[in-house]
C-alpha atoms as a PDB file:
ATOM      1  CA  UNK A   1      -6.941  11.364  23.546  1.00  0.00           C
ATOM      2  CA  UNK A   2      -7.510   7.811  25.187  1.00  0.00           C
ATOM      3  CA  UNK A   3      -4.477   5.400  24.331  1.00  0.00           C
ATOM      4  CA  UNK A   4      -7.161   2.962  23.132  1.00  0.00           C
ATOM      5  CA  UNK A   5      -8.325   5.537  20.471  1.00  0.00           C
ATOM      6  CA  UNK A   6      -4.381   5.879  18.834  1.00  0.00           C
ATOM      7  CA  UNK A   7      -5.080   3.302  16.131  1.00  0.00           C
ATOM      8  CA  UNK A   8      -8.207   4.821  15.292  1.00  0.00           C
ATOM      9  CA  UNK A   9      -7.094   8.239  15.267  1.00  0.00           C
ATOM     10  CA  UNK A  10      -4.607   7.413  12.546  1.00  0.00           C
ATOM     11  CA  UNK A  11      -6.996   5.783  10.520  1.00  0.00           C
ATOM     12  CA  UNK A  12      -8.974   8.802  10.552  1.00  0.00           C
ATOM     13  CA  UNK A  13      -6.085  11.114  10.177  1.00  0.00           C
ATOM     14  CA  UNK A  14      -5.505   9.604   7.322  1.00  0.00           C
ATOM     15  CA  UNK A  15      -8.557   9.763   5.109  1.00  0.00           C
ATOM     16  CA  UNK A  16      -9.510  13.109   5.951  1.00  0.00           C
ATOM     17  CA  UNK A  17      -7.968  15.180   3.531  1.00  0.00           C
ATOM     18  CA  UNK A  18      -7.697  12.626   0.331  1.00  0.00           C
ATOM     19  CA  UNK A  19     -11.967  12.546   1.002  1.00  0.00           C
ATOM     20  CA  UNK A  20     -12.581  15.679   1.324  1.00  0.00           C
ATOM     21  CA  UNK A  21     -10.533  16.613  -1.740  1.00  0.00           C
ATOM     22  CA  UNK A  22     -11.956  13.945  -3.957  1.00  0.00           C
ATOM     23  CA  UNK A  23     -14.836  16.237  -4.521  1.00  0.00           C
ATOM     24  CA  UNK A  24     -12.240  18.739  -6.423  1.00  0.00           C
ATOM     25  CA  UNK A  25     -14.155  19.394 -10.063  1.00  0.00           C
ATOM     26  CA  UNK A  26     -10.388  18.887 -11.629  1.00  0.00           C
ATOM     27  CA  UNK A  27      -9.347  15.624 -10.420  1.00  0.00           C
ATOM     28  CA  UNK A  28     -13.358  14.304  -9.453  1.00  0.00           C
ATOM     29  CA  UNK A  29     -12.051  11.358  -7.806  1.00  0.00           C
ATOM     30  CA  UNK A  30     -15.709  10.506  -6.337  1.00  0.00           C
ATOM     31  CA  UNK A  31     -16.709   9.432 -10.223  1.00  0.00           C
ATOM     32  CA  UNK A  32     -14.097   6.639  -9.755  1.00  0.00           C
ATOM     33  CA  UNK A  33     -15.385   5.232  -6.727  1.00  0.00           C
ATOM     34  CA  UNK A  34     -16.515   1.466  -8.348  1.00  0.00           C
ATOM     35  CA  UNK A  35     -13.333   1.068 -10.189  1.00  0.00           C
ATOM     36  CA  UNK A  36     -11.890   1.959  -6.468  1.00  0.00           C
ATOM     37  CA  UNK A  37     -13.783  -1.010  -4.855  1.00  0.00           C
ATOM     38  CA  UNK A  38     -13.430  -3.267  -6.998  1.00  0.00           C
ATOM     39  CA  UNK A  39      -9.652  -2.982  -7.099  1.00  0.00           C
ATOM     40  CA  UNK A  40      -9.679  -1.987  -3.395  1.00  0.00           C
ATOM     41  CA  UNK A  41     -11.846  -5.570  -2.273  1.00  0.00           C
ATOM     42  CA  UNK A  42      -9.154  -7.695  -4.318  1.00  0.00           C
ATOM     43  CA  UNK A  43      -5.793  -6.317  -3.155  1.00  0.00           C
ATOM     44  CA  UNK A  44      -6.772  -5.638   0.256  1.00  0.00           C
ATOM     45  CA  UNK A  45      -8.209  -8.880   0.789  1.00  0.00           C
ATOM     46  CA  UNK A  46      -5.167 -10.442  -0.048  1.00  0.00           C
ATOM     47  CA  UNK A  47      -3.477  -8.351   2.282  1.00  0.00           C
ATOM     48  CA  UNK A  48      -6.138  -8.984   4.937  1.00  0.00           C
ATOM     49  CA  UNK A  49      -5.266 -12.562   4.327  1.00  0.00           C
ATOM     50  CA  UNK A  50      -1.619 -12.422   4.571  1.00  0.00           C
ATOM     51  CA  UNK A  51      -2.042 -10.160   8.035  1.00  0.00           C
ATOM     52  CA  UNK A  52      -4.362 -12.624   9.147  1.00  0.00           C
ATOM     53  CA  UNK A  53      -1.782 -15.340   8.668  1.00  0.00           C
ATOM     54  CA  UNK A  54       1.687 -13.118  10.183  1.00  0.00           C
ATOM     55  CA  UNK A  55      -0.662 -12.421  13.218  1.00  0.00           C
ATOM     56  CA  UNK A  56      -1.279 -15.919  13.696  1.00  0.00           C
ATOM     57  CA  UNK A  57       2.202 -17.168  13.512  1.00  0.00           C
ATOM     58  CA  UNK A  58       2.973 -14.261  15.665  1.00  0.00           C
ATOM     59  CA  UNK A  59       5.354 -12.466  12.584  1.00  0.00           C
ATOM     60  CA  UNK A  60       3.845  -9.090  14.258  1.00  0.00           C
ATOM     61  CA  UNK A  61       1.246  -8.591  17.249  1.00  0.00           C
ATOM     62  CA  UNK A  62      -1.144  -5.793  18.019  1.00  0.00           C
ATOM     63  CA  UNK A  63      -0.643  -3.823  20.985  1.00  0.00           C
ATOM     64  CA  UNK A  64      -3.900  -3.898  22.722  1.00  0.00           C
ATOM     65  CA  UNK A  65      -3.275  -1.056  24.554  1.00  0.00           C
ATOM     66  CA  UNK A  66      -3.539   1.352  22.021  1.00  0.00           C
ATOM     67  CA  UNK A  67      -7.110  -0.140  20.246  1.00  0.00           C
ATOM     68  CA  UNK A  68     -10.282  -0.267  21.120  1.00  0.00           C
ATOM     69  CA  UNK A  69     -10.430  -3.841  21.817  1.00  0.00           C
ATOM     70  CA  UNK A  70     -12.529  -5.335  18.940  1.00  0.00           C
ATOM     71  CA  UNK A  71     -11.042  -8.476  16.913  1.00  0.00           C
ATOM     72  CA  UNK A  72     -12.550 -10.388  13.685  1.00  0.00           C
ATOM     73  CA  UNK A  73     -10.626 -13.434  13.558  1.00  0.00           C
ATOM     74  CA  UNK A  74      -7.449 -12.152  15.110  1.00  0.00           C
ATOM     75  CA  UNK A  75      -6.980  -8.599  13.858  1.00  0.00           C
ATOM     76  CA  UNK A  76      -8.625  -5.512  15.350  1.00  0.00           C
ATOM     77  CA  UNK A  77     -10.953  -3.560  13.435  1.00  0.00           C
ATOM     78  CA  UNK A  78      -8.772  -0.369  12.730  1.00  0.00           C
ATOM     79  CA  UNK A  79      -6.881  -2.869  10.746  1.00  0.00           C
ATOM     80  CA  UNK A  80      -9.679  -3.504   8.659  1.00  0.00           C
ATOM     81  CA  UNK A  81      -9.842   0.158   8.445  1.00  0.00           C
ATOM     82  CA  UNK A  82      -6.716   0.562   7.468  1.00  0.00           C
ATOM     83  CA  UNK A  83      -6.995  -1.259   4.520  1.00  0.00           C
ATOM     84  CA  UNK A  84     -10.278   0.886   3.406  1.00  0.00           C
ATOM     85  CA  UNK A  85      -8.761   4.204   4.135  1.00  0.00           C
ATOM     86  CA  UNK A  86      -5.069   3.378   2.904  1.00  0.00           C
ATOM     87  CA  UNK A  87      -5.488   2.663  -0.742  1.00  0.00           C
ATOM     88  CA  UNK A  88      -8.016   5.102  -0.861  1.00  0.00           C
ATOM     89  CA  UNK A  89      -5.580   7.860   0.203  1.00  0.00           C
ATOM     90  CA  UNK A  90      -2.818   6.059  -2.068  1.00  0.00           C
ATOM     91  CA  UNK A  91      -5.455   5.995  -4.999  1.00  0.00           C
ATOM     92  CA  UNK A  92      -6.211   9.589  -4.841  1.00  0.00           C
ATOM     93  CA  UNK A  93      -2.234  10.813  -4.834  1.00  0.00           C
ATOM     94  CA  UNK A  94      -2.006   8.406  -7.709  1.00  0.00           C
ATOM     95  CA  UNK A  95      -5.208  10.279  -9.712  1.00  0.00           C
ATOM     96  CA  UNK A  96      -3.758  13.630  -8.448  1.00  0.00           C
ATOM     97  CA  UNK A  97      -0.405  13.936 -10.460  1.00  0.00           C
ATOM     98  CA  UNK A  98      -2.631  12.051 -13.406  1.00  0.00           C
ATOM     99  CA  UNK A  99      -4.748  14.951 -13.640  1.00  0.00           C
ATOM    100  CA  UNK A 100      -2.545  17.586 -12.443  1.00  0.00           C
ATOM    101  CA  UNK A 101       1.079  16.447 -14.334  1.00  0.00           C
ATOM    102  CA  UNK A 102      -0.113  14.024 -16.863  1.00  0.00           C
ATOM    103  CA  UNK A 103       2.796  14.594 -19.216  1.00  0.00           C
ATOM    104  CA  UNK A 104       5.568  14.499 -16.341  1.00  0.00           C
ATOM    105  CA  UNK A 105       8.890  13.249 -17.504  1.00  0.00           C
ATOM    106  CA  UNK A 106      10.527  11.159 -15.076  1.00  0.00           C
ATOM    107  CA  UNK A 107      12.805   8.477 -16.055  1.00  0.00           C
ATOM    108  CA  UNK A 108      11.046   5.655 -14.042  1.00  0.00           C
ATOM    109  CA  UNK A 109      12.112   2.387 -15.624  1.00  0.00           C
ATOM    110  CA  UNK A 110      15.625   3.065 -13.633  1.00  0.00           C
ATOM    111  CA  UNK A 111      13.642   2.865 -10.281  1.00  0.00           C
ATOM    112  CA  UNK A 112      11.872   0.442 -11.641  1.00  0.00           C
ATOM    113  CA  UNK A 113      14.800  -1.385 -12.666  1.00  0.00           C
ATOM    114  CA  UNK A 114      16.794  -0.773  -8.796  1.00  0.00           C
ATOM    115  CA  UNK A 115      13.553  -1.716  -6.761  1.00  0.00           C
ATOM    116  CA  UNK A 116      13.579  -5.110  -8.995  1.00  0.00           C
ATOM    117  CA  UNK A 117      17.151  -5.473  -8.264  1.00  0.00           C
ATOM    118  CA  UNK A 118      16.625  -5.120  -4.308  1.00  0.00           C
ATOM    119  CA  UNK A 119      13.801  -6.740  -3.970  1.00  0.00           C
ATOM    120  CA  UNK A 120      15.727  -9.662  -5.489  1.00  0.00           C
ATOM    121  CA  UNK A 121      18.634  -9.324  -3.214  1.00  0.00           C
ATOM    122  CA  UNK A 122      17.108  -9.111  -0.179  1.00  0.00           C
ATOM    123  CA  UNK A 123      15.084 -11.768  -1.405  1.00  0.00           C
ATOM    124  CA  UNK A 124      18.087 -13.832  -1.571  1.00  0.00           C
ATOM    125  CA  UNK A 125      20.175 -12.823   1.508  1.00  0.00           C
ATOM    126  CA  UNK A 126      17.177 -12.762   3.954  1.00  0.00           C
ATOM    127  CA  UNK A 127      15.483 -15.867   2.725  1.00  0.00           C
ATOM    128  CA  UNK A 128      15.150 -17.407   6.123  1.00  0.00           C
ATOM    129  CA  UNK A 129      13.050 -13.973   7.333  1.00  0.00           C
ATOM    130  CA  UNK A 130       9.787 -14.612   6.166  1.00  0.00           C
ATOM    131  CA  UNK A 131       8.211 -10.980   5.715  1.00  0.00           C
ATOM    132  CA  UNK A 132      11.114  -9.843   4.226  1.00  0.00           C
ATOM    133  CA  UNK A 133      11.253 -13.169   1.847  1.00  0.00           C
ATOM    134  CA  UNK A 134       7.574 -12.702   1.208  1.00  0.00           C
ATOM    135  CA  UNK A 135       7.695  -8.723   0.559  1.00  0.00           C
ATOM    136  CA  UNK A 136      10.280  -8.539  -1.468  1.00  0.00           C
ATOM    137  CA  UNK A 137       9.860 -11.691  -2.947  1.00  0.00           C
ATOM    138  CA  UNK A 138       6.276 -10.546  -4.428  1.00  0.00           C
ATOM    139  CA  UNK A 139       7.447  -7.253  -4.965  1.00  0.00           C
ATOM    140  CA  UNK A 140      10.243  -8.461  -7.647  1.00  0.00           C
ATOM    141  CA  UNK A 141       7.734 -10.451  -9.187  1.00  0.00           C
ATOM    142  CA  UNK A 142       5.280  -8.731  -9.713  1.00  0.00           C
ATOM    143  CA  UNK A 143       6.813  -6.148 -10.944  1.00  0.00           C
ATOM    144  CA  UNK A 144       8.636  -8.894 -13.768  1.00  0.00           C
ATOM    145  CA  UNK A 145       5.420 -10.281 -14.662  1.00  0.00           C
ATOM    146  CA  UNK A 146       4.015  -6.761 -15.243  1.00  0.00           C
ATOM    147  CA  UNK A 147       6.915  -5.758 -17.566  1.00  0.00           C
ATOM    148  CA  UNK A 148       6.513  -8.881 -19.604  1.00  0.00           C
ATOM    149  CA  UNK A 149       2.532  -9.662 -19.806  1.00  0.00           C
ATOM    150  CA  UNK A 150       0.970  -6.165 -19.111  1.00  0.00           C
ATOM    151  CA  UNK A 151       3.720  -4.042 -20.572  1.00  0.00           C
ATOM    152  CA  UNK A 152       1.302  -1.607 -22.363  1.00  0.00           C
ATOM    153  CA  UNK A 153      -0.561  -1.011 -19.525  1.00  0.00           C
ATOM    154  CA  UNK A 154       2.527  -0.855 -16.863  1.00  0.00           C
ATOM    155  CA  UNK A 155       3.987   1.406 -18.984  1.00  0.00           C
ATOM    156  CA  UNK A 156       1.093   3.860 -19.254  1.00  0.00           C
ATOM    157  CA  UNK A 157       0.869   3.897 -15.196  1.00  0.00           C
ATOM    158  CA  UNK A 158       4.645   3.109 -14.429  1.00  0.00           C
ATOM    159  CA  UNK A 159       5.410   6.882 -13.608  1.00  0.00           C
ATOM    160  CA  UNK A 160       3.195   8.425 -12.222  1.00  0.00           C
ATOM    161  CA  UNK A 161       2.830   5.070  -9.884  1.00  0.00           C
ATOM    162  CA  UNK A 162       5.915   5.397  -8.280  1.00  0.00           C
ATOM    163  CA  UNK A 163       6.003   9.626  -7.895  1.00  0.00           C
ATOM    164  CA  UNK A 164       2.474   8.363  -5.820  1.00  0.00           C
ATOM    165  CA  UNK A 165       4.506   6.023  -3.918  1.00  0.00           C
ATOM    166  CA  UNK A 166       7.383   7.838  -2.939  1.00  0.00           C
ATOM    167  CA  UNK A 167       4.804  11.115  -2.000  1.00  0.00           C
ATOM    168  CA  UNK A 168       2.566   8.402   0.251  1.00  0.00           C
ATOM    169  CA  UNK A 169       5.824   7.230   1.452  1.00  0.00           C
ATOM    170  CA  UNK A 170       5.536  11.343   3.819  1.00  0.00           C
ATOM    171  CA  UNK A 171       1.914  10.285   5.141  1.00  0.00           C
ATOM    172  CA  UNK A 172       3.135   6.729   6.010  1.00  0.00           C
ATOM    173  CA  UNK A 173       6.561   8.125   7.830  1.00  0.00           C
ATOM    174  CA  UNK A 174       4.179   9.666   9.970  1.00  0.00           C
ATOM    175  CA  UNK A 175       1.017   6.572  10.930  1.00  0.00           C
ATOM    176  CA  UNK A 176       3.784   4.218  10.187  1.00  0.00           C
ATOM    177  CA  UNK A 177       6.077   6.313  12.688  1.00  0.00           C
ATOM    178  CA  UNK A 178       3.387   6.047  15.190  1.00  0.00           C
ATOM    179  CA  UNK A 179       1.977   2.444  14.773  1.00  0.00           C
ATOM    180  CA  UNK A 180       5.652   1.458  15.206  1.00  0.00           C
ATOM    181  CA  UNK A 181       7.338   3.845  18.063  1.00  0.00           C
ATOM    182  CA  UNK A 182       4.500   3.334  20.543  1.00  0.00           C
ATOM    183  CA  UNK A 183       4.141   0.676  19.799  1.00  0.00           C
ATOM    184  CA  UNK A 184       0.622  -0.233  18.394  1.00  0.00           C
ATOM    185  CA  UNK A 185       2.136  -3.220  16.168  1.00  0.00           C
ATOM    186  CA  UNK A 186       5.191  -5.575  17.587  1.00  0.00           C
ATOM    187  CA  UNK A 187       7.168  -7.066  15.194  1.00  0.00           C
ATOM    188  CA  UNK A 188       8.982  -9.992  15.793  1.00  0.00           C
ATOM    189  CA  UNK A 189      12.778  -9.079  14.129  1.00  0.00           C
ATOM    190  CA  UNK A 190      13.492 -12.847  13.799  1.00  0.00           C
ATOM    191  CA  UNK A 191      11.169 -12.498  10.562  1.00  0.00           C
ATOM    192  CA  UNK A 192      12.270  -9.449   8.996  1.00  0.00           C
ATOM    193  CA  UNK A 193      15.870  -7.875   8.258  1.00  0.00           C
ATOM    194  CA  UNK A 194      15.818  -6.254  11.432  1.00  0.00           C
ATOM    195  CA  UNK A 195      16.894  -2.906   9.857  1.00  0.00           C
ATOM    196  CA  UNK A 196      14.815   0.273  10.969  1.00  0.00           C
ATOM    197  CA  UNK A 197      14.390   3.899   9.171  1.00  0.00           C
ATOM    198  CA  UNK A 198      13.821   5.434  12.609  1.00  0.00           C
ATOM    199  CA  UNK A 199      11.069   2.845  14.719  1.00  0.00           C
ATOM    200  CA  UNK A 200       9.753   1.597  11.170  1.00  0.00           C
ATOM    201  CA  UNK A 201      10.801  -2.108   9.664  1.00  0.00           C
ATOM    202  CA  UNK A 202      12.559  -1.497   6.068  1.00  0.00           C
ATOM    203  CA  UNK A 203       9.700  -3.865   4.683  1.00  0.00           C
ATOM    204  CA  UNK A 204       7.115  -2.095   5.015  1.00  0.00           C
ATOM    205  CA  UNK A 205       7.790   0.546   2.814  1.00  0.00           C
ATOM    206  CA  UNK A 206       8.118  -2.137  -0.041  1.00  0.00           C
ATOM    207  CA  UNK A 207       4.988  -3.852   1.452  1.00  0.00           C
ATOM    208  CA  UNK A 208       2.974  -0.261   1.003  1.00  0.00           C
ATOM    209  CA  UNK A 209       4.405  -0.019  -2.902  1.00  0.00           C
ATOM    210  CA  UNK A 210       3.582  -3.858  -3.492  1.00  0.00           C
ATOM    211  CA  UNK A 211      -0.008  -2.752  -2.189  1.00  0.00           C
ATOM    212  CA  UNK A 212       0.114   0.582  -4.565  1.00  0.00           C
ATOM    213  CA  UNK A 213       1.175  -2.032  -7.561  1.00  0.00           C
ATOM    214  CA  UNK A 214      -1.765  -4.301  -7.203  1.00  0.00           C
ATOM    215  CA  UNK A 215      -4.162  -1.783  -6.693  1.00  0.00           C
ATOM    216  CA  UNK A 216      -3.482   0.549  -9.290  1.00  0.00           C
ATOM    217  CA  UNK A 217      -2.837  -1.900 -11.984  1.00  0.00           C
ATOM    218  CA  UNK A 218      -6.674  -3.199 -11.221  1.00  0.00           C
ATOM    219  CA  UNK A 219      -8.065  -0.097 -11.030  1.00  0.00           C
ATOM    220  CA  UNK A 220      -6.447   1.199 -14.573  1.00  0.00           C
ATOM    221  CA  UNK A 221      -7.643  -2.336 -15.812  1.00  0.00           C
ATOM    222  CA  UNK A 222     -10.957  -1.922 -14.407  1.00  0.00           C
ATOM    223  CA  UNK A 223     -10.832   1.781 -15.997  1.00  0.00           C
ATOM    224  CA  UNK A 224      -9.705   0.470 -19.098  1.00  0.00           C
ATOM    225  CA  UNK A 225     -12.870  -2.036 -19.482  1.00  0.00           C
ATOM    226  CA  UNK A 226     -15.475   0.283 -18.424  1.00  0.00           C
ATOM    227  CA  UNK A 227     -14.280   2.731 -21.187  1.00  0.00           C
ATOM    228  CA  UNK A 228     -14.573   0.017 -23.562  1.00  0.00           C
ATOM    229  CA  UNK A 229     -18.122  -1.202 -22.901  1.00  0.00           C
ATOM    230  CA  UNK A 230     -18.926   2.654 -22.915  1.00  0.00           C
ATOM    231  CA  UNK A 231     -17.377   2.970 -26.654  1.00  0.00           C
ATOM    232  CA  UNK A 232     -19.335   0.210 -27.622  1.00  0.00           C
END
């Protein structure tokens, strides 16, 4: 495979099984397709935004090397892949353990409870790094607000939201391994903690779960809506 193709390749490494297995008659993820665009267009747009910006202000750089060259505004397109193909993946581990282990007992609020704690810390000790200010930063808030102005809803999803985070966080060892160890994106260690789980930046495993938050809590809330209009 070209070096040009790398980025690419991971994009479509990644999509391949979760779409082919959304067809399964148990878990029938295709029937939740709107609710997956809808939340899918908000959260990744954001995130769009925010990579838009770090690019720009040079927070991380793409590697042109291993893409195939083609830019809108001043991200290549596999990025704009990425964000299509990763929260679908992340959406259909999410649906699976619904369907498949929809009583599972797992005391989450602990995890809930250290990843709040962290987040806040790091927040505080690395306030001059800007992704890891801005990661964890969101990260601990969001999670607050969710606790204290969607608590019903947060904690129908809480569990099974963070078993599909730390299973995505296997897929993502591996693109995430990649993207970062050839390297297809540079990051500039000025702006983060500068701490490394083999080649990959300890943010961005909180910047995948802050992406996992958002987008599940929308799609549940789009979920939620739908089934109410159908009721009535």
């Amino acid at each position: 495979m070209e070096n040009r193709y790398t980025y690419l390749f991971l994009n479509a490494a990644t999509i391949v099984g979760p779409l082919f297995l959304s067809f399964d008659k148990k878990v029938a993820f295709y029937k939740n397709i709107p609710h997956f665009i809808k939340s899918m267009m908000i959260s990744s747009g954001i995130y769009l935004i925010w990579d838009i910006l770090f690019t720009k202000y040079q927070v991380w750089q793409f590697n042109t090397e291993f893409l195939i060259d083609k830019f809108i505004y001043n991200l290549p397109i596999e990025e704009y892949i990425f964000f299509l193909v990763v929260p679908y993946a992340c959406l259909f581990i999410y649906e699976c353990l619904k369907v498949y282990f929809p009583k599972i007992d797992v005391r989450s609020d602990y995890i809930w409870i250290g990843i709040t704690i962290l987040s806040i810390l790091m927040s505080i000790f690395f306030y001059q790094r800007i992704y890891t200010l801005i990661t964890f930063g969101l990260t601990a808030l969001t999670i607050l607000a969710l606790y204290k102005y969607e608590s019903v809803l947060f904690t129908r999803i809480k569990t099974h939201l963070i078993l599909a985070w730390i299973i995505a966080l296997i897929p993502m060892a591996y693109v995430n391994g990649v993207l970062t160890s050839k390297p297809v994106l540079i990051y500039n260690n000025l702006n983060n903690c500068n701490f490394r789980i083999g080649t990959i930046p300890f943010e961005d495993f909180f910047y995948n779960l802050l992406l996992m938050i958002w987008m599940i809590y929308l799609y549940e809330k789009f979920k939620t809506k739908a089934n109410i209009k159908t009721i009535i």
